[in-house]
PDB file of N, CA and C in Angstrom:
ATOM      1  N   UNK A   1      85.382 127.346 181.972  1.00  0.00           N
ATOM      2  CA  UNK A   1      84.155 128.026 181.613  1.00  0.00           C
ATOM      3  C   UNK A   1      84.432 129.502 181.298  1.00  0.00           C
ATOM      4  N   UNK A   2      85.435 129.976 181.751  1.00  0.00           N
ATOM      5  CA  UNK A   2      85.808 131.709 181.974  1.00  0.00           C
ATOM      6  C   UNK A   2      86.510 131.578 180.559  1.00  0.00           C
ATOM      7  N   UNK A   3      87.425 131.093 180.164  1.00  0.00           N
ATOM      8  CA  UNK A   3      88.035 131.016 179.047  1.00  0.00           C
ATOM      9  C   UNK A   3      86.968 130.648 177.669  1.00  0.00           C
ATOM     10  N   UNK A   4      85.998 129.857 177.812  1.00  0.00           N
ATOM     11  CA  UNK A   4      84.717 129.733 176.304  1.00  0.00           C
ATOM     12  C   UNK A   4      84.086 130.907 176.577  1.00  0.00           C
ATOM     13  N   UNK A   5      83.838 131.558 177.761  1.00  0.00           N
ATOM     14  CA  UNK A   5      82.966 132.654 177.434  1.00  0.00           C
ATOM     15  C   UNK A   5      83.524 133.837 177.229  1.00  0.00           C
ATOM     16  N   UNK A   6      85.140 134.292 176.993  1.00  0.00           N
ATOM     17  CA  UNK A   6      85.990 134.448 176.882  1.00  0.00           C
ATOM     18  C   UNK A   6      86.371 134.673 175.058  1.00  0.00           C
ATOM     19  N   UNK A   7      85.880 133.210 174.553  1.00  0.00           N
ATOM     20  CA  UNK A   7      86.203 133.423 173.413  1.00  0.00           C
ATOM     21  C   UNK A   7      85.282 133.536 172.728  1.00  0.00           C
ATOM     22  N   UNK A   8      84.156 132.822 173.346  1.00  0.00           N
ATOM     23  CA  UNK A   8      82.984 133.491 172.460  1.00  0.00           C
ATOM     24  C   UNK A   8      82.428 134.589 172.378  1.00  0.00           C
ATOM     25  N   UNK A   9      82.896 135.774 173.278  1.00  0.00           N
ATOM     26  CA  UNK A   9      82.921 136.859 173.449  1.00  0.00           C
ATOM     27  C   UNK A   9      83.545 137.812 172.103  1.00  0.00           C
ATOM     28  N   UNK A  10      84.809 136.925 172.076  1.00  0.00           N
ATOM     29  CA  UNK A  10      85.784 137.762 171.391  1.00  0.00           C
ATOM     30  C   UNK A  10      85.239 137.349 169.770  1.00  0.00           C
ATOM     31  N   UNK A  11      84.789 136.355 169.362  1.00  0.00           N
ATOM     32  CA  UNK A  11      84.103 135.981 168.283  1.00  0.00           C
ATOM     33  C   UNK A  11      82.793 136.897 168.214  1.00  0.00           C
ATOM     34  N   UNK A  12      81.864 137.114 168.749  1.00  0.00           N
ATOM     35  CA  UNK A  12      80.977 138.012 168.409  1.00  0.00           C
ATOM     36  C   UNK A  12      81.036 139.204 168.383  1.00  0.00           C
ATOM     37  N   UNK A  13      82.305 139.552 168.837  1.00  0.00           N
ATOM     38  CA  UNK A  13      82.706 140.995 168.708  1.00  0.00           C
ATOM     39  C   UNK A  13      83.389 141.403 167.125  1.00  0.00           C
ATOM     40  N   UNK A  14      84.301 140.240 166.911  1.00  0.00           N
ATOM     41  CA  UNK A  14      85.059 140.395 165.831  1.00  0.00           C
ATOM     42  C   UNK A  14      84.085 139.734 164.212  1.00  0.00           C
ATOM     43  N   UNK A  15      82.858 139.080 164.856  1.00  0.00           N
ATOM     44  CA  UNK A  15      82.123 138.956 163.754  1.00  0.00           C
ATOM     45  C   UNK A  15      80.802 140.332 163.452  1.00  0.00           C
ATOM     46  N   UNK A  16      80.610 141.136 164.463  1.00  0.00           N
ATOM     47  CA  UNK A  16      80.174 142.556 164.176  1.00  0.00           C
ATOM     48  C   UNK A  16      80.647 143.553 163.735  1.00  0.00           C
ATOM     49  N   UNK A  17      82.273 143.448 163.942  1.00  0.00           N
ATOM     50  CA  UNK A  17      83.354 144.381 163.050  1.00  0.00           C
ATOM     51  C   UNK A  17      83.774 143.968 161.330  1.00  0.00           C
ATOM     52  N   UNK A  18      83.581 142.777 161.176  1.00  0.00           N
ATOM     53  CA  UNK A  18      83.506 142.281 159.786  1.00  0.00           C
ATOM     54  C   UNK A  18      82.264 142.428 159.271  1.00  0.00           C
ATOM     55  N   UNK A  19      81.066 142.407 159.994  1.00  0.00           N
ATOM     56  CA  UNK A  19      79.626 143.125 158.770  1.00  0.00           C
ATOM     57  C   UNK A  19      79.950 144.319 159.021  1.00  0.00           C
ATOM     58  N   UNK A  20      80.415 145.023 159.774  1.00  0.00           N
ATOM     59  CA  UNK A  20      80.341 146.652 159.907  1.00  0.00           C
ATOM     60  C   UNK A  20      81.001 147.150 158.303  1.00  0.00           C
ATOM     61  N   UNK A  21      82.248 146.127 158.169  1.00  0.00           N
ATOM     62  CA  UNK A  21      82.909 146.773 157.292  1.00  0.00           C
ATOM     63  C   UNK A  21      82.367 146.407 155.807  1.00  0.00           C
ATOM     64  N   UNK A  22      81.764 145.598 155.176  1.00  0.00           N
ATOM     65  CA  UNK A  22      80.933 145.264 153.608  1.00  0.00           C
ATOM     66  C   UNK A  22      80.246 146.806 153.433  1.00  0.00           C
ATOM     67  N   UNK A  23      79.394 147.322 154.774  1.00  0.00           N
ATOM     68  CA  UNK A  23      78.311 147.894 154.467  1.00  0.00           C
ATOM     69  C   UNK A  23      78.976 149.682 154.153  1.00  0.00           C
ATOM     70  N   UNK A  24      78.296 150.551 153.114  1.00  0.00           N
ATOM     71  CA  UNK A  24      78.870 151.487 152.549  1.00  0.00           C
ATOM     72  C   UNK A  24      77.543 152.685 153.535  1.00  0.00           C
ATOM     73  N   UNK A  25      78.072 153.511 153.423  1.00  0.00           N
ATOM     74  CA  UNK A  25      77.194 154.238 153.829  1.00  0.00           C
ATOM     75  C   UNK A  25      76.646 155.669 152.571  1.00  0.00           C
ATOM     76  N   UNK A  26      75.574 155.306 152.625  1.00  0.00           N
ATOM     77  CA  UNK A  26      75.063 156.066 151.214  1.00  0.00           C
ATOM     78  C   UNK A  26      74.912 157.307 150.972  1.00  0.00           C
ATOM     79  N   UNK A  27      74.812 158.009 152.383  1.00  0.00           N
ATOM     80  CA  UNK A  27      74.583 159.344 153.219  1.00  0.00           C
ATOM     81  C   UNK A  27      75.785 159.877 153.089  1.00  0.00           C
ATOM     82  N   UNK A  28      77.067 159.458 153.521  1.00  0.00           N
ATOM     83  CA  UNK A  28      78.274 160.195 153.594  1.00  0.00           C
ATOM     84  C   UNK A  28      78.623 160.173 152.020  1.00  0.00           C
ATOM     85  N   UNK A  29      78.152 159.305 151.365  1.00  0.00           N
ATOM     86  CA  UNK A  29      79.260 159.014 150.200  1.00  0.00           C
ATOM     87  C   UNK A  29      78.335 160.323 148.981  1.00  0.00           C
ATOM     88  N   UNK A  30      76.757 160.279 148.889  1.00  0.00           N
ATOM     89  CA  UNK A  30      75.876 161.792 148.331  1.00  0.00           C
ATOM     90  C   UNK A  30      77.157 162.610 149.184  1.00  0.00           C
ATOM     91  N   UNK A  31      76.507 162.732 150.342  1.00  0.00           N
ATOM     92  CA  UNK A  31      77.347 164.679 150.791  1.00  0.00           C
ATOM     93  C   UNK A  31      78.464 164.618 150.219  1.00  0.00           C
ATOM     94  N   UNK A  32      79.075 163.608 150.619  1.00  0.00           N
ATOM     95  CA  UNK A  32      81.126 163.805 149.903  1.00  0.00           C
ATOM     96  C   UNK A  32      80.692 164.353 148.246  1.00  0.00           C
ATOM     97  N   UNK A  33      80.062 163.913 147.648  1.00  0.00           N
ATOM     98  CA  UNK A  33      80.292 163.627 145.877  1.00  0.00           C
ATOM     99  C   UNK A  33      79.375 165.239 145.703  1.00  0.00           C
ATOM    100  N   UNK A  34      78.249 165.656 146.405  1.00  0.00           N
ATOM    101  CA  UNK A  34      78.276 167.105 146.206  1.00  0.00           C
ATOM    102  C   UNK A  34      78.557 167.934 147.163  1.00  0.00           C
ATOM    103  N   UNK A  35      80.015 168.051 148.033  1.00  0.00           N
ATOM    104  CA  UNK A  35      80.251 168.675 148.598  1.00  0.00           C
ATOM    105  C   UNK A  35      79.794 169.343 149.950  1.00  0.00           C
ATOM    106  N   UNK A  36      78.680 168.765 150.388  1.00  0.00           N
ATOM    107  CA  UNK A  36      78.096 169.358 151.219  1.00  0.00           C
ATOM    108  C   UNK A  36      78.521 168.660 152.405  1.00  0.00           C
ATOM    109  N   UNK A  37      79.412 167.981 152.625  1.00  0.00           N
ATOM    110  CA  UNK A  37      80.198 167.028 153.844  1.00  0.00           C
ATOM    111  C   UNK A  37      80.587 168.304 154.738  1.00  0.00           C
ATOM    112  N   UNK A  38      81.277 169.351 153.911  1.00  0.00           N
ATOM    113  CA  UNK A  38      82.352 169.785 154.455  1.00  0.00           C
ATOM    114  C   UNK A  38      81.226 171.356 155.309  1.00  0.00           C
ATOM    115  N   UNK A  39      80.419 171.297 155.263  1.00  0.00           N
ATOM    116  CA  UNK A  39      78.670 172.447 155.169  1.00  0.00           C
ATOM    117  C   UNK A  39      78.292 171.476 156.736  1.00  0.00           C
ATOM    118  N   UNK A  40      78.639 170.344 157.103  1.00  0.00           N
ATOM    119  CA  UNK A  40      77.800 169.193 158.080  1.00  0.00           C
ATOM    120  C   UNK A  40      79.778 169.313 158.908  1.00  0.00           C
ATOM    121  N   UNK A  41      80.407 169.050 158.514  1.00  0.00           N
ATOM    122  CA  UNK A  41      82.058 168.926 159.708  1.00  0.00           C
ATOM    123  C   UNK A  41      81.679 170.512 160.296  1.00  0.00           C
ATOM    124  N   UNK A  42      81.489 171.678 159.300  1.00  0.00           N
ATOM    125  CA  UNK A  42      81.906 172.820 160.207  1.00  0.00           C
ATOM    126  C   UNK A  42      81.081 173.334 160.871  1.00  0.00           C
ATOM    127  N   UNK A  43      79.365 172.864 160.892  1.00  0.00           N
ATOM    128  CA  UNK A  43      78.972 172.776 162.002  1.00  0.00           C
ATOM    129  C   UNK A  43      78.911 172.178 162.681  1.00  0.00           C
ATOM    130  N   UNK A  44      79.345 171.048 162.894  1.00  0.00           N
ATOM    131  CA  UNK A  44      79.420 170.310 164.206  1.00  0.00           C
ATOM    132  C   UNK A  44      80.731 170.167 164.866  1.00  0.00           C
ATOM    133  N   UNK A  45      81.935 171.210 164.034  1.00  0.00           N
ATOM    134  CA  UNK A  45      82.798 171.756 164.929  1.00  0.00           C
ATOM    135  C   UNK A  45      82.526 173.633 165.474  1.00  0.00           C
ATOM    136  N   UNK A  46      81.221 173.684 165.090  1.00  0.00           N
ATOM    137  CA  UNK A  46      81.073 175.579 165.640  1.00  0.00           C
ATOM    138  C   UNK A  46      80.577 174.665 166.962  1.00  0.00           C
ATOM    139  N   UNK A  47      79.372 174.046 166.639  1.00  0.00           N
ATOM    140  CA  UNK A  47      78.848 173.434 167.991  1.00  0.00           C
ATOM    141  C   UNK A  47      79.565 173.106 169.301  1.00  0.00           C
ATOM    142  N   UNK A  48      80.889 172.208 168.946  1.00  0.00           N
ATOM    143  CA  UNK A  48      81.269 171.415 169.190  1.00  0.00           C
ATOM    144  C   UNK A  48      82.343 172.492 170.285  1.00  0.00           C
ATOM    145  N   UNK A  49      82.950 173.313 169.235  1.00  0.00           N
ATOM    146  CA  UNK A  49      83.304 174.751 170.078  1.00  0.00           C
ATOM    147  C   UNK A  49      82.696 175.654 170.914  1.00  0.00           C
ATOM    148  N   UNK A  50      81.335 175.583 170.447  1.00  0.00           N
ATOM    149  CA  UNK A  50      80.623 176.637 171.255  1.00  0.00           C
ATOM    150  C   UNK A  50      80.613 175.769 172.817  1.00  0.00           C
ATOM    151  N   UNK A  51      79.929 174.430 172.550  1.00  0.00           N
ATOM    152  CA  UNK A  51      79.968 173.500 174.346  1.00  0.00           C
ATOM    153  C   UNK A  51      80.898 173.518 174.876  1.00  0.00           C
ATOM    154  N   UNK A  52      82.408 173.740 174.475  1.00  0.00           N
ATOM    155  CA  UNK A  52      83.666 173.691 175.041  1.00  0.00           C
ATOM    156  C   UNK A  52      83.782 175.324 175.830  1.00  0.00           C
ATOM    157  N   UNK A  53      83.440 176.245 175.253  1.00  0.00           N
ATOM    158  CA  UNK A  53      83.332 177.978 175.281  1.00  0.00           C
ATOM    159  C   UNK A  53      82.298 177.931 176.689  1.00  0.00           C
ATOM    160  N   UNK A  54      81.218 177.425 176.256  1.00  0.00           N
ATOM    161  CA  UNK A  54      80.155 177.206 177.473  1.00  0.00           C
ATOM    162  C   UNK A  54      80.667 176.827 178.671  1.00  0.00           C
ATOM    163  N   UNK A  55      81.020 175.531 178.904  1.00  0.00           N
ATOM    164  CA  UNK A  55      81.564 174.633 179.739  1.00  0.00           C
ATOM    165  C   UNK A  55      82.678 175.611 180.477  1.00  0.00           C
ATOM    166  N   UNK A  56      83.630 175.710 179.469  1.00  0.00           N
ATOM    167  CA  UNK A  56      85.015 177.113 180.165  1.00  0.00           C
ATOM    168  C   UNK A  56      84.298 178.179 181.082  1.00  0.00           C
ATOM    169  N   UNK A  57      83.405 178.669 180.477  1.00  0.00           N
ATOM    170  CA  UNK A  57      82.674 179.651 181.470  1.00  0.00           C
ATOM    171  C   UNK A  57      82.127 179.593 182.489  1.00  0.00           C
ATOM    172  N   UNK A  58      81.205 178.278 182.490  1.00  0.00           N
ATOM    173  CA  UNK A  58      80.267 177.613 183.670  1.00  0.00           C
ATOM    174  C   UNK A  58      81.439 177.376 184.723  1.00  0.00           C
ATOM    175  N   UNK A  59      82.712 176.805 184.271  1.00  0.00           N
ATOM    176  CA  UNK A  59      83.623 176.610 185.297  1.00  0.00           C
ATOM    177  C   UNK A  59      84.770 177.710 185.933  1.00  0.00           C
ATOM    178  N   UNK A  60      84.741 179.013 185.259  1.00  0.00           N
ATOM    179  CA  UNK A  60      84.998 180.124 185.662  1.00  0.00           C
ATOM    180  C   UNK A  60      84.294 180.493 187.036  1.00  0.00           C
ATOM    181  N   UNK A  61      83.322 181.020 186.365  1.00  0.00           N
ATOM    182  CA  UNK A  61      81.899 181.317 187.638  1.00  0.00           C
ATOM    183  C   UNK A  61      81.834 180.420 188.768  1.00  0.00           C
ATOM    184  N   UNK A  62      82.223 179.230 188.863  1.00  0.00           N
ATOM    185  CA  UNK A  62      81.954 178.186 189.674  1.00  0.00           C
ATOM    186  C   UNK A  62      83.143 178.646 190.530  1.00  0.00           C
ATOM    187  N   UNK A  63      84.426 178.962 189.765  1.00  0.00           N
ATOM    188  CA  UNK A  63      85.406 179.502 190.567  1.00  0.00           C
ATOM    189  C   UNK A  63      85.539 180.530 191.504  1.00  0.00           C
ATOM    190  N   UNK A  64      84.709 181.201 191.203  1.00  0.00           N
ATOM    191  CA  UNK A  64      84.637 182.772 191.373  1.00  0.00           C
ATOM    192  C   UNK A  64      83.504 182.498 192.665  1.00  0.00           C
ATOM    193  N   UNK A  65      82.849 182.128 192.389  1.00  0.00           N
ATOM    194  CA  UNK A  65      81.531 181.314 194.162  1.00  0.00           C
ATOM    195  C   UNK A  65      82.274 180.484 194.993  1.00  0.00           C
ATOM    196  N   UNK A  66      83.420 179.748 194.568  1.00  0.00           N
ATOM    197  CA  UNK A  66      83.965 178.800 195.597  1.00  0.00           C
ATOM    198  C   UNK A  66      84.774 180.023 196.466  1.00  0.00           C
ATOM    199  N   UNK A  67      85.536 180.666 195.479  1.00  0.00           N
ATOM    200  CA  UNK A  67      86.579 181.858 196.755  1.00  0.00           C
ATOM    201  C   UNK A  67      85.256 182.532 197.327  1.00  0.00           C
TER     202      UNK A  67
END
């Protein structure tokens, strides 16, 4: 019984990764073709930097109350 549910597991997994892949995405493929992809990566790496900058700090201070 552990082994069919097992594989039927592994079948519905690997049949959601084969529709994943037909489907195009229409959103990335506009921004790519006028450029504006690259306007959407570098803010969500300022962001992405700024929570890391945040986080570093919150755990500074935390240091600084434990001594």
């Amino acid at each position: 019984m552990k082994k069919l549910s097992s594989i039927i597991l592994f079948l519905l997994i690997f049949t959601t990764v084969f529709a994943q892949q037909s489907a195009g995405v229409e959103m990335a493929d506009t921004l790519r073709s006028s450029g504006k992809i690259y306007v959407v990566i570098t803010t969500i790496a300022i962001v992405f930097i700024g929570i890391i900058i945040y986080l570093f700090s919150i755990d500074r201070r935390l240091k600084k109350l434990e001594k």
